[in-house]
N, C-alpha and C. Protein backbone atom coordinates (compact mmCIF):
# COMPACT_ATOMS: atom_id res chain seq x y z
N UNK A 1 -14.01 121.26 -7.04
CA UNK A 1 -15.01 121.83 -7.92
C UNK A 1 -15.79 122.88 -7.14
N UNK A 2 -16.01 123.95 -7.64
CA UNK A 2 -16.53 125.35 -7.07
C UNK A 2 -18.34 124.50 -7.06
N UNK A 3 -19.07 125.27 -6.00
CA UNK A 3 -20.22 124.96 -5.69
C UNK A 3 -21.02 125.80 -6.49
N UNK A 4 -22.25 125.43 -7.06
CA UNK A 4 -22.96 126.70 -7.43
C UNK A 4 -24.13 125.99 -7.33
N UNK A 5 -25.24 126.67 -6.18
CA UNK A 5 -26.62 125.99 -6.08
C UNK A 5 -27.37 127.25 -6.34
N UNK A 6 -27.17 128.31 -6.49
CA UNK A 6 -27.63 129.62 -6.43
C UNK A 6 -27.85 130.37 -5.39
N UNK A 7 -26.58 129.75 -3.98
CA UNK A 7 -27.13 130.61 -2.63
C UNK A 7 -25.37 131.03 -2.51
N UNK A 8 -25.32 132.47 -3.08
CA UNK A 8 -23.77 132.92 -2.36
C UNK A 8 -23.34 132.50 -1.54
N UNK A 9 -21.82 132.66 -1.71
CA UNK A 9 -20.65 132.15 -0.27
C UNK A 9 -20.72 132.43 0.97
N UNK A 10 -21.43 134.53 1.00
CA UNK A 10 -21.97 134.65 2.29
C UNK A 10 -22.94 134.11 2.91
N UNK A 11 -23.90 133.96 2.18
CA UNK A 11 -25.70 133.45 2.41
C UNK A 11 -25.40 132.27 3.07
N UNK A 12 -24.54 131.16 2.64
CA UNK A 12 -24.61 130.22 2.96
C UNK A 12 -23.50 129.99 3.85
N UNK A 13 -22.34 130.67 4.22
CA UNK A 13 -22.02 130.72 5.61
C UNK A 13 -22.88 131.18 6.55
N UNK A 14 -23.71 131.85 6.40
CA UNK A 14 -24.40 132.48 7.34
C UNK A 14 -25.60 131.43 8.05
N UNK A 15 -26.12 131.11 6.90
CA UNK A 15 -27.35 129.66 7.05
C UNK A 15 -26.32 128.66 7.65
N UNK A 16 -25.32 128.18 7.11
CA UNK A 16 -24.61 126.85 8.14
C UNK A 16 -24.63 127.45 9.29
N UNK A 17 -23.67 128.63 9.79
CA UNK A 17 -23.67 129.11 10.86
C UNK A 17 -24.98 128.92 11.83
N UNK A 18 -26.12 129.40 11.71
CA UNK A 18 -27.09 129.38 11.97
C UNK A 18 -27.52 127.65 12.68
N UNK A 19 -27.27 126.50 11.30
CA UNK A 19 -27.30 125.34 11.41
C UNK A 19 -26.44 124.84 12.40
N UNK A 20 -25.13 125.09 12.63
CA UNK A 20 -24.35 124.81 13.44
C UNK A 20 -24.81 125.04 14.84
N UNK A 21 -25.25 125.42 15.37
CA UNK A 21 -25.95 126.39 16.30
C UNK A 21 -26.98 125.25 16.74
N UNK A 22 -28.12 125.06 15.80
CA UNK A 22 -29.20 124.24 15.76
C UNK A 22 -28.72 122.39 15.55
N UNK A 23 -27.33 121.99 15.72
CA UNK A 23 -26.74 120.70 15.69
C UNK A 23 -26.07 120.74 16.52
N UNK A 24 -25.31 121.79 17.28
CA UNK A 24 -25.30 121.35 18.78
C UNK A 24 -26.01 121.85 19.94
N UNK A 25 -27.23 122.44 19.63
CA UNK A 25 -28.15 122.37 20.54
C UNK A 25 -28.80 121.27 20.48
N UNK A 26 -28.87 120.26 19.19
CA UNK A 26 -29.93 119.13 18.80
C UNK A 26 -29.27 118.08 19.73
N UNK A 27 -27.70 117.93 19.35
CA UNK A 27 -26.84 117.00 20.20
C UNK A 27 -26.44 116.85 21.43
N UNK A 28 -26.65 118.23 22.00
CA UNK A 28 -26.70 118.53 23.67
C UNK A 28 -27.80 117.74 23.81
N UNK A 29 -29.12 118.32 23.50
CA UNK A 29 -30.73 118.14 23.71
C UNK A 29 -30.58 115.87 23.63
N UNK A 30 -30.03 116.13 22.77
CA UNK A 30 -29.98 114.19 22.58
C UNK A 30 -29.13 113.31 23.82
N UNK A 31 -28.09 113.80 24.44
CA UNK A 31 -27.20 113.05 25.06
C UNK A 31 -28.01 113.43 26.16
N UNK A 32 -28.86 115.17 27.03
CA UNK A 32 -29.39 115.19 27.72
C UNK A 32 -30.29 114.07 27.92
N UNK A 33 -31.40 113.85 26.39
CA UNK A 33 -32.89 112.87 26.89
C UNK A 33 -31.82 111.65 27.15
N UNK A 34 -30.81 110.92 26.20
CA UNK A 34 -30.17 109.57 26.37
C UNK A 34 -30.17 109.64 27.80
N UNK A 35 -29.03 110.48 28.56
CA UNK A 35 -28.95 110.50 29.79
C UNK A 35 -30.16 110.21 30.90
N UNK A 36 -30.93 111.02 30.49
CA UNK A 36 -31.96 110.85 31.29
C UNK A 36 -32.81 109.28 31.25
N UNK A 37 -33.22 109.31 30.09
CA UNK A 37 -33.46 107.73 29.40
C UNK A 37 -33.04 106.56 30.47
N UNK A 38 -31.69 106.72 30.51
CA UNK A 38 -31.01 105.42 31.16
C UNK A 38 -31.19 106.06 32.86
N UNK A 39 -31.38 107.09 33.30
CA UNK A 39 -31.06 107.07 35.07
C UNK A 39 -32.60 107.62 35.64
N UNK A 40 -33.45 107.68 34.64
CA UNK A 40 -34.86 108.15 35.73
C UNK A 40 -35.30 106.65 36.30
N UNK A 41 -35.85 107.65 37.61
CA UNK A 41 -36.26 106.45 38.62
C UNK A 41 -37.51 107.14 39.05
N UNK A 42 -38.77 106.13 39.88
CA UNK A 42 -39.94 107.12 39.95
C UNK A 42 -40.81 106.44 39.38
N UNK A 43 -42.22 106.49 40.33
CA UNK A 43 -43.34 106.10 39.75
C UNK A 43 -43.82 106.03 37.90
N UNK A 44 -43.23 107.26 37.38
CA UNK A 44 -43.41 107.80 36.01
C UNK A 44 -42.05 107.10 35.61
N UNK A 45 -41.51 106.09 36.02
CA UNK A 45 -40.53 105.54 35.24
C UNK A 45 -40.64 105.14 33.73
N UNK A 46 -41.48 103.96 33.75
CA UNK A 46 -41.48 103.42 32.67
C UNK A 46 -42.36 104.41 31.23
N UNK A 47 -43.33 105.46 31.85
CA UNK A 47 -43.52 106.54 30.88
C UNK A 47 -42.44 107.18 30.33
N UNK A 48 -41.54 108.10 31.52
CA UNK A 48 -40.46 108.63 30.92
C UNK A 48 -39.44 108.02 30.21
N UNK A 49 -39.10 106.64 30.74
CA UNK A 49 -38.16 106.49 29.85
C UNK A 49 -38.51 106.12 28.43
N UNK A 50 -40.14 105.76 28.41
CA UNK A 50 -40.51 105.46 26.93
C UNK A 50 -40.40 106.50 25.78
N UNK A 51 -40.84 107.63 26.88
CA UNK A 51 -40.87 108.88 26.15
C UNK A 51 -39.50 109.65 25.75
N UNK A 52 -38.73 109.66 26.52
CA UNK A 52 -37.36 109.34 26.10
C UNK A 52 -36.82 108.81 25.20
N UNK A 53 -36.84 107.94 25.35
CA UNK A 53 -36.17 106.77 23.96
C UNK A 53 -36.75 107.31 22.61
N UNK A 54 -37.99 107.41 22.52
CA UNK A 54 -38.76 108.35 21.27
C UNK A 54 -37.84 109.55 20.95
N UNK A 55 -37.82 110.28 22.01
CA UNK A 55 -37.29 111.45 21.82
C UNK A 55 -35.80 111.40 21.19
N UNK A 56 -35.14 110.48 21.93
CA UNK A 56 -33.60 110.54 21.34
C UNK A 56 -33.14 109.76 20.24
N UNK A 57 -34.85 108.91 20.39
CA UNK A 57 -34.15 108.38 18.64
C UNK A 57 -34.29 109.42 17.41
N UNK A 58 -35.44 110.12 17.90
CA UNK A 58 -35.81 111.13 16.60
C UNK A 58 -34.60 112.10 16.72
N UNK A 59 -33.72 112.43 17.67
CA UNK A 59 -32.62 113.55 17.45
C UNK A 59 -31.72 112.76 16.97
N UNK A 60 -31.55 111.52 16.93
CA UNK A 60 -30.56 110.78 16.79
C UNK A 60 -30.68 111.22 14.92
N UNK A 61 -31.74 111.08 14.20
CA UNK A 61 -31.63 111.48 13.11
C UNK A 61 -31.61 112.68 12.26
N UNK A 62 -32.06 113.61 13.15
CA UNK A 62 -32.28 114.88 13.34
C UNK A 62 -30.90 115.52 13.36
N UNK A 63 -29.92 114.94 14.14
CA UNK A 63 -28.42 115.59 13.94
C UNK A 63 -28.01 115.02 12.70
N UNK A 64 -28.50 114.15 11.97
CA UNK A 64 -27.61 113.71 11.10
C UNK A 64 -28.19 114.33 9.55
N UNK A 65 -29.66 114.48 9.89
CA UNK A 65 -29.89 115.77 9.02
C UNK A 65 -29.26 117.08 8.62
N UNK A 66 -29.39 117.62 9.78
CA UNK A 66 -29.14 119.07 9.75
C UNK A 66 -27.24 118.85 9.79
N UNK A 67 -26.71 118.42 9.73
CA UNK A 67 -25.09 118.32 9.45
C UNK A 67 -25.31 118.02 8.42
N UNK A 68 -25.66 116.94 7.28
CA UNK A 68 -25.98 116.99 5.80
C UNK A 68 -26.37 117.97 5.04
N UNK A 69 -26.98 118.58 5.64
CA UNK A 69 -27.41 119.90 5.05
C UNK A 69 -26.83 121.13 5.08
N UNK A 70 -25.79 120.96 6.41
CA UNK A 70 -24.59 121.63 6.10
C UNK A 70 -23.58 121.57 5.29
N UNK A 71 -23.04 120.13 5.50
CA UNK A 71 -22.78 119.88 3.96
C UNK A 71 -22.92 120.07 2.89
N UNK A 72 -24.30 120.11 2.40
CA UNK A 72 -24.53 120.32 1.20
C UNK A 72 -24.34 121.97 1.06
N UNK A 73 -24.43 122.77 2.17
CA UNK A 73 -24.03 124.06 1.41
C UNK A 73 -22.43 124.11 1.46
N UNK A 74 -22.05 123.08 1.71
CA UNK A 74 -20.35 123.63 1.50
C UNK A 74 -19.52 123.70 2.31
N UNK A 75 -20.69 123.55 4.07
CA UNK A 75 -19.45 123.87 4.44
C UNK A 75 -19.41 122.76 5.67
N UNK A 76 -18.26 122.71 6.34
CA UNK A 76 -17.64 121.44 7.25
C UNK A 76 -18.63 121.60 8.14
N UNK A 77 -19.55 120.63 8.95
CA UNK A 77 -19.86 120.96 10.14
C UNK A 77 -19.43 120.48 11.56
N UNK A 78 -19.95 121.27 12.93
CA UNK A 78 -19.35 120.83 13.74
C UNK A 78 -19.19 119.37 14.54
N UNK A 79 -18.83 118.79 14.68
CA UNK A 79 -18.48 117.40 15.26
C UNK A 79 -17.74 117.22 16.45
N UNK A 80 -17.29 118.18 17.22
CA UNK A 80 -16.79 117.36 18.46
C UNK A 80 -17.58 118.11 19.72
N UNK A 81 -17.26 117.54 20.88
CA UNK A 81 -18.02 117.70 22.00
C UNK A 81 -17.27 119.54 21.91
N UNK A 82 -16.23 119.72 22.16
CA UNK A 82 -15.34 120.83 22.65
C UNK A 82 -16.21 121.95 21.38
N UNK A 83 -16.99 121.47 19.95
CA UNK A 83 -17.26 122.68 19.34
C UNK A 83 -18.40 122.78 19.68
N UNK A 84 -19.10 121.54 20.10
CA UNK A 84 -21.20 121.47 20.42
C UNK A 84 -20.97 122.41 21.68
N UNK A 85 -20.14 122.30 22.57
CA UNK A 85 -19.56 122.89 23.98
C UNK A 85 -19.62 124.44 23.60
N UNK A 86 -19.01 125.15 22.50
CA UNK A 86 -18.83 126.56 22.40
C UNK A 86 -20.15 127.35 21.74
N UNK A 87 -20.84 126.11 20.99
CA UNK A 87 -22.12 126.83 19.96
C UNK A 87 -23.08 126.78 21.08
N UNK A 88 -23.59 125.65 21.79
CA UNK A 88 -25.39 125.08 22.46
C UNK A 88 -25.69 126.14 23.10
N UNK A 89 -26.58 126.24 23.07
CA UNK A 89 -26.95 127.12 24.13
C UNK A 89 -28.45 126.00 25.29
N UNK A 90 -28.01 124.84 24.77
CA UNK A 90 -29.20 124.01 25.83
C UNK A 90 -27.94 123.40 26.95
N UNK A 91 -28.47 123.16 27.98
CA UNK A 91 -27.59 123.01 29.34
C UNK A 91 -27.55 121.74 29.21
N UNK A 92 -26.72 121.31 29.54
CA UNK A 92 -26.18 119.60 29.84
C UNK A 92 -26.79 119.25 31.03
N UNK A 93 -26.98 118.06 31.29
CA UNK A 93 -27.55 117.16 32.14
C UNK A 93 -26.79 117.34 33.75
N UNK A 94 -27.05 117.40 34.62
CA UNK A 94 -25.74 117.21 35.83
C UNK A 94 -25.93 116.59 36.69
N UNK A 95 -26.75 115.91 36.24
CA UNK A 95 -26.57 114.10 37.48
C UNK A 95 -27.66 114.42 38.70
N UNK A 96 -28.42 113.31 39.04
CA UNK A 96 -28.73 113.74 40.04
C UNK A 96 -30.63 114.33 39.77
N UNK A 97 -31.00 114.14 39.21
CA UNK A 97 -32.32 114.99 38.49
C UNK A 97 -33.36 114.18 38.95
N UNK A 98 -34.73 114.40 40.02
CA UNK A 98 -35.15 114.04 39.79
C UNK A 98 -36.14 113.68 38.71
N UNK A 99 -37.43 112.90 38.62
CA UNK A 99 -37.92 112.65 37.54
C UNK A 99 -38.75 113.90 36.85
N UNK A 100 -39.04 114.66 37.63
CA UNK A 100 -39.92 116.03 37.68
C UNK A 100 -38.67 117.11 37.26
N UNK A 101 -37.42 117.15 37.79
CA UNK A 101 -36.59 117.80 37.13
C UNK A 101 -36.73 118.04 36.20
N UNK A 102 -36.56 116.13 35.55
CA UNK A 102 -35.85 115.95 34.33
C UNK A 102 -36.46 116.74 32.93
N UNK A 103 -37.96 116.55 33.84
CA UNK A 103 -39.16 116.76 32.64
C UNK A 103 -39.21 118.56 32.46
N UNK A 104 -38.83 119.03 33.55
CA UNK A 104 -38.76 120.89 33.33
C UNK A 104 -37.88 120.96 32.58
N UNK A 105 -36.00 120.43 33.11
CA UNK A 105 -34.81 120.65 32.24
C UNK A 105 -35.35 120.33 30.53
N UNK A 106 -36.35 119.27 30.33
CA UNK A 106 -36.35 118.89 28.79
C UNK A 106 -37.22 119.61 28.04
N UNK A 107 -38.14 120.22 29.28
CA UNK A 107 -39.27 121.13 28.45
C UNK A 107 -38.11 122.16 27.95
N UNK A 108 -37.34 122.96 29.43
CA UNK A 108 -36.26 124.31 28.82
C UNK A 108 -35.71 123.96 27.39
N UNK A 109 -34.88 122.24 27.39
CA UNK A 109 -34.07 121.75 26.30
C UNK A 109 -35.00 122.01 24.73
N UNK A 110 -36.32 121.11 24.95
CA UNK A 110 -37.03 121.40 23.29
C UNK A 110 -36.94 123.34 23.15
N UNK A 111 -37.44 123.85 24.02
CA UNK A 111 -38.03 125.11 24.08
C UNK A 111 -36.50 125.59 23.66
N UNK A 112 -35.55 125.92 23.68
CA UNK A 112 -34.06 126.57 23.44
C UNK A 112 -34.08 125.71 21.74
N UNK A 113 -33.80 124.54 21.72
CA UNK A 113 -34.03 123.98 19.97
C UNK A 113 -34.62 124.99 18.99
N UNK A 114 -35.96 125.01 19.84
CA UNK A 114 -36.83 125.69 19.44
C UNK A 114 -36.59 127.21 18.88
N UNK A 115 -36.17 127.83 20.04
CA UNK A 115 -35.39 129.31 19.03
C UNK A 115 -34.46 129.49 18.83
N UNK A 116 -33.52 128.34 18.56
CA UNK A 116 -32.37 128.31 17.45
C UNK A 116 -32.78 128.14 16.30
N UNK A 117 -33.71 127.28 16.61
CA UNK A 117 -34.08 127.28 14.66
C UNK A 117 -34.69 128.60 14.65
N UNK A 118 -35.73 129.09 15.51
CA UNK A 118 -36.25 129.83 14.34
C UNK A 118 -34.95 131.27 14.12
N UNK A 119 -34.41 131.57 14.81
CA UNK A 119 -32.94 132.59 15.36
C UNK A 119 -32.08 132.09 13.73
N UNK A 120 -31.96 131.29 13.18
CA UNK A 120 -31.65 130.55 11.56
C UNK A 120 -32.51 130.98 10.83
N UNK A 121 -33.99 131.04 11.32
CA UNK A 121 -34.65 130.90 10.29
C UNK A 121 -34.55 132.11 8.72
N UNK A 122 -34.35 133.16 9.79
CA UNK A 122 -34.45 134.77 8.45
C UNK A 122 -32.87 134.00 7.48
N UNK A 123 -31.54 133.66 7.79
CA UNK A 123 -30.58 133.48 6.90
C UNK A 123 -31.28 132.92 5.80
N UNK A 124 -32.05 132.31 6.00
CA UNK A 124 -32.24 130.54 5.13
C UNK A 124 -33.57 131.08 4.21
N UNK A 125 -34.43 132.09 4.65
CA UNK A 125 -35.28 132.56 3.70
C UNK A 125 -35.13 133.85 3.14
N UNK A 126 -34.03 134.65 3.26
CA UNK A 126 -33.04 135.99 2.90
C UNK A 126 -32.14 135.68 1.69
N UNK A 127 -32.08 134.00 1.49
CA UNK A 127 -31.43 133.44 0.77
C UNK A 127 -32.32 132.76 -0.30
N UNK A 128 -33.57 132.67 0.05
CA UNK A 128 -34.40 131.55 -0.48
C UNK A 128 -34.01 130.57 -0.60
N UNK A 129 -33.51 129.62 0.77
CA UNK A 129 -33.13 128.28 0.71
C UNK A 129 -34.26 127.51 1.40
N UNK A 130 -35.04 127.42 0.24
CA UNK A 130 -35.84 126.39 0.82
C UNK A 130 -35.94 124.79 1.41
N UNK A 131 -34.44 124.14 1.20
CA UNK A 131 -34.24 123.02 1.76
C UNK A 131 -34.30 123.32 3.13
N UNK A 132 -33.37 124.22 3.69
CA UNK A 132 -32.85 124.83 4.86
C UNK A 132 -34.22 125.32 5.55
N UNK A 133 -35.14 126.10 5.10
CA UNK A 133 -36.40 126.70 5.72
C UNK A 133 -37.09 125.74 6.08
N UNK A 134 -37.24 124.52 5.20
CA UNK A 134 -38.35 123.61 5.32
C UNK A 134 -37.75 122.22 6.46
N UNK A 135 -36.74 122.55 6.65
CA UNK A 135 -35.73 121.75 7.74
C UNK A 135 -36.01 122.49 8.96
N UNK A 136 -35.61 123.93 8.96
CA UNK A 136 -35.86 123.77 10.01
C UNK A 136 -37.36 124.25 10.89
N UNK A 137 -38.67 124.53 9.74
CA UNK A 137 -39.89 124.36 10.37
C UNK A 137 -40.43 123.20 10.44
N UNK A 138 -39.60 121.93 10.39
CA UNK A 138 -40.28 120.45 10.68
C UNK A 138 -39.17 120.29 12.32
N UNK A 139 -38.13 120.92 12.33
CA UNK A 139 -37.82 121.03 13.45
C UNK A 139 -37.86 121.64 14.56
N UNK A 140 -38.83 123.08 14.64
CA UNK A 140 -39.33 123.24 15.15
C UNK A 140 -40.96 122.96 15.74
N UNK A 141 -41.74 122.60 14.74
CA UNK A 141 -42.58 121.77 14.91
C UNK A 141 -42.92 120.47 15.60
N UNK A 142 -41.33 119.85 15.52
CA UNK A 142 -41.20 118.59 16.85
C UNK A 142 -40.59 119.04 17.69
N UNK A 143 -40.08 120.39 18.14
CA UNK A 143 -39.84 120.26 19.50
C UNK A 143 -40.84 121.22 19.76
N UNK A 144 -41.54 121.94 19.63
CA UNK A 144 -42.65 122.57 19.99
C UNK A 144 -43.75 121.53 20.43
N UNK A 145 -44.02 120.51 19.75
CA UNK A 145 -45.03 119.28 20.22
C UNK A 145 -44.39 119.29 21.15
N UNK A 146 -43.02 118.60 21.19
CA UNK A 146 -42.34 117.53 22.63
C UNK A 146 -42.62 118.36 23.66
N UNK A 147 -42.26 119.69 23.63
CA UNK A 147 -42.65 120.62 25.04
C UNK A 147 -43.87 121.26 25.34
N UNK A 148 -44.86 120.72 24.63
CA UNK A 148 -45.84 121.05 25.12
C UNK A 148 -46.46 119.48 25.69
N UNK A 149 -45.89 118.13 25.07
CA UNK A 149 -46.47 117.21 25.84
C UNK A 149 -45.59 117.09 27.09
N UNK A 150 -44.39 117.40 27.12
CA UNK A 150 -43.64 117.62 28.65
C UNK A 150 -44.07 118.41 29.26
N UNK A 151 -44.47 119.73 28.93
CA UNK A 151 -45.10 120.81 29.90
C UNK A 151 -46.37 120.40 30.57
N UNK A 152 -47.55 119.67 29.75
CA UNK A 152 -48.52 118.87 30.44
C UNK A 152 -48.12 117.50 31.40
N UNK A 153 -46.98 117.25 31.17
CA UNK A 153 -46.53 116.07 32.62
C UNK A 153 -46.15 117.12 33.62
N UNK A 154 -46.57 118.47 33.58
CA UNK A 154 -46.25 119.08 34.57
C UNK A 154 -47.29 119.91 35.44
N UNK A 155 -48.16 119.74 34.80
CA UNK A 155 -49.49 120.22 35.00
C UNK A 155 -50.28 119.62 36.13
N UNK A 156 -50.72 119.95 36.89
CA UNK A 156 -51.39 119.49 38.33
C UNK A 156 -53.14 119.43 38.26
């Protein structure tokens, strides 16, 4: 059955595209905090990893958003490591981090989320898709918090 929500075939390749982009930076950004979650060590242990676990549960739902919503415009979204690998533009984890690392690498991680969505944002209101707009200024809005309360664990 042909789709018709009132956002053309281009508009809305263009907005998934966009989305795609912003679901494997979300899913990099998630396996990064998981990672980290389970191996920080350090006075600030039991903070970070609390703060952690917060963090990757909320991406944990957060990817499963923004792939639904790809869906709903129609089109397949990405799902394997090898396609999150060609879109992210947030860096993977590489072992070894200390706890002060971890917390710069995650500030960079929200902060990159951060202008993927908004780098989406013109498709999705060029289109007037307001599901899509209003998705992704609640997602930038939580990673803009998260890196500014990580950037203050960095503060002296």
């Amino acid at each position: 059955m042909e789709l018709n929500i009132g956002i053309n075939d281009k508009n809305r390749t263009a907005i998934a595209e966009g989305l795609a982009k912003l679901l494997a930076d979300s899913y990099t950004l998630y396996l990064k905090t998981h990672n980290y979650h389970w191996n920080v060590t350090g006075p600030q242990f039991n903070t970070l990893h609390t703060m952690f676990e917060g963090q990757y549960t909320e991406l944990a739902a957060a990817v499963d958003e923004i792939a639904e919503r790809i869906r709903a415009l129609g089109i397949a979204a990405p799902g394997s490591y090898r396609e999150f690998a060609e879109l992210a533009a947030v860096d993977e984890a590489v072992g070894g981090e200390s706890a002060e690392e971890m917390i710069r690498q995650m500030v960079l991680g929200q902060e990159t989320v951060v202008r993927t969505a908004r780098a989406a944002f013109p498709a999705a209101d060029a289109a007037n898709d307001e599901p899509t707009a209003d998705l992704l200024t609640q997602r930038m809005h939580i990673h803009e918090k998260n890196a500014w309360m990580l950037r203050s664990m960095l503060d002296q």
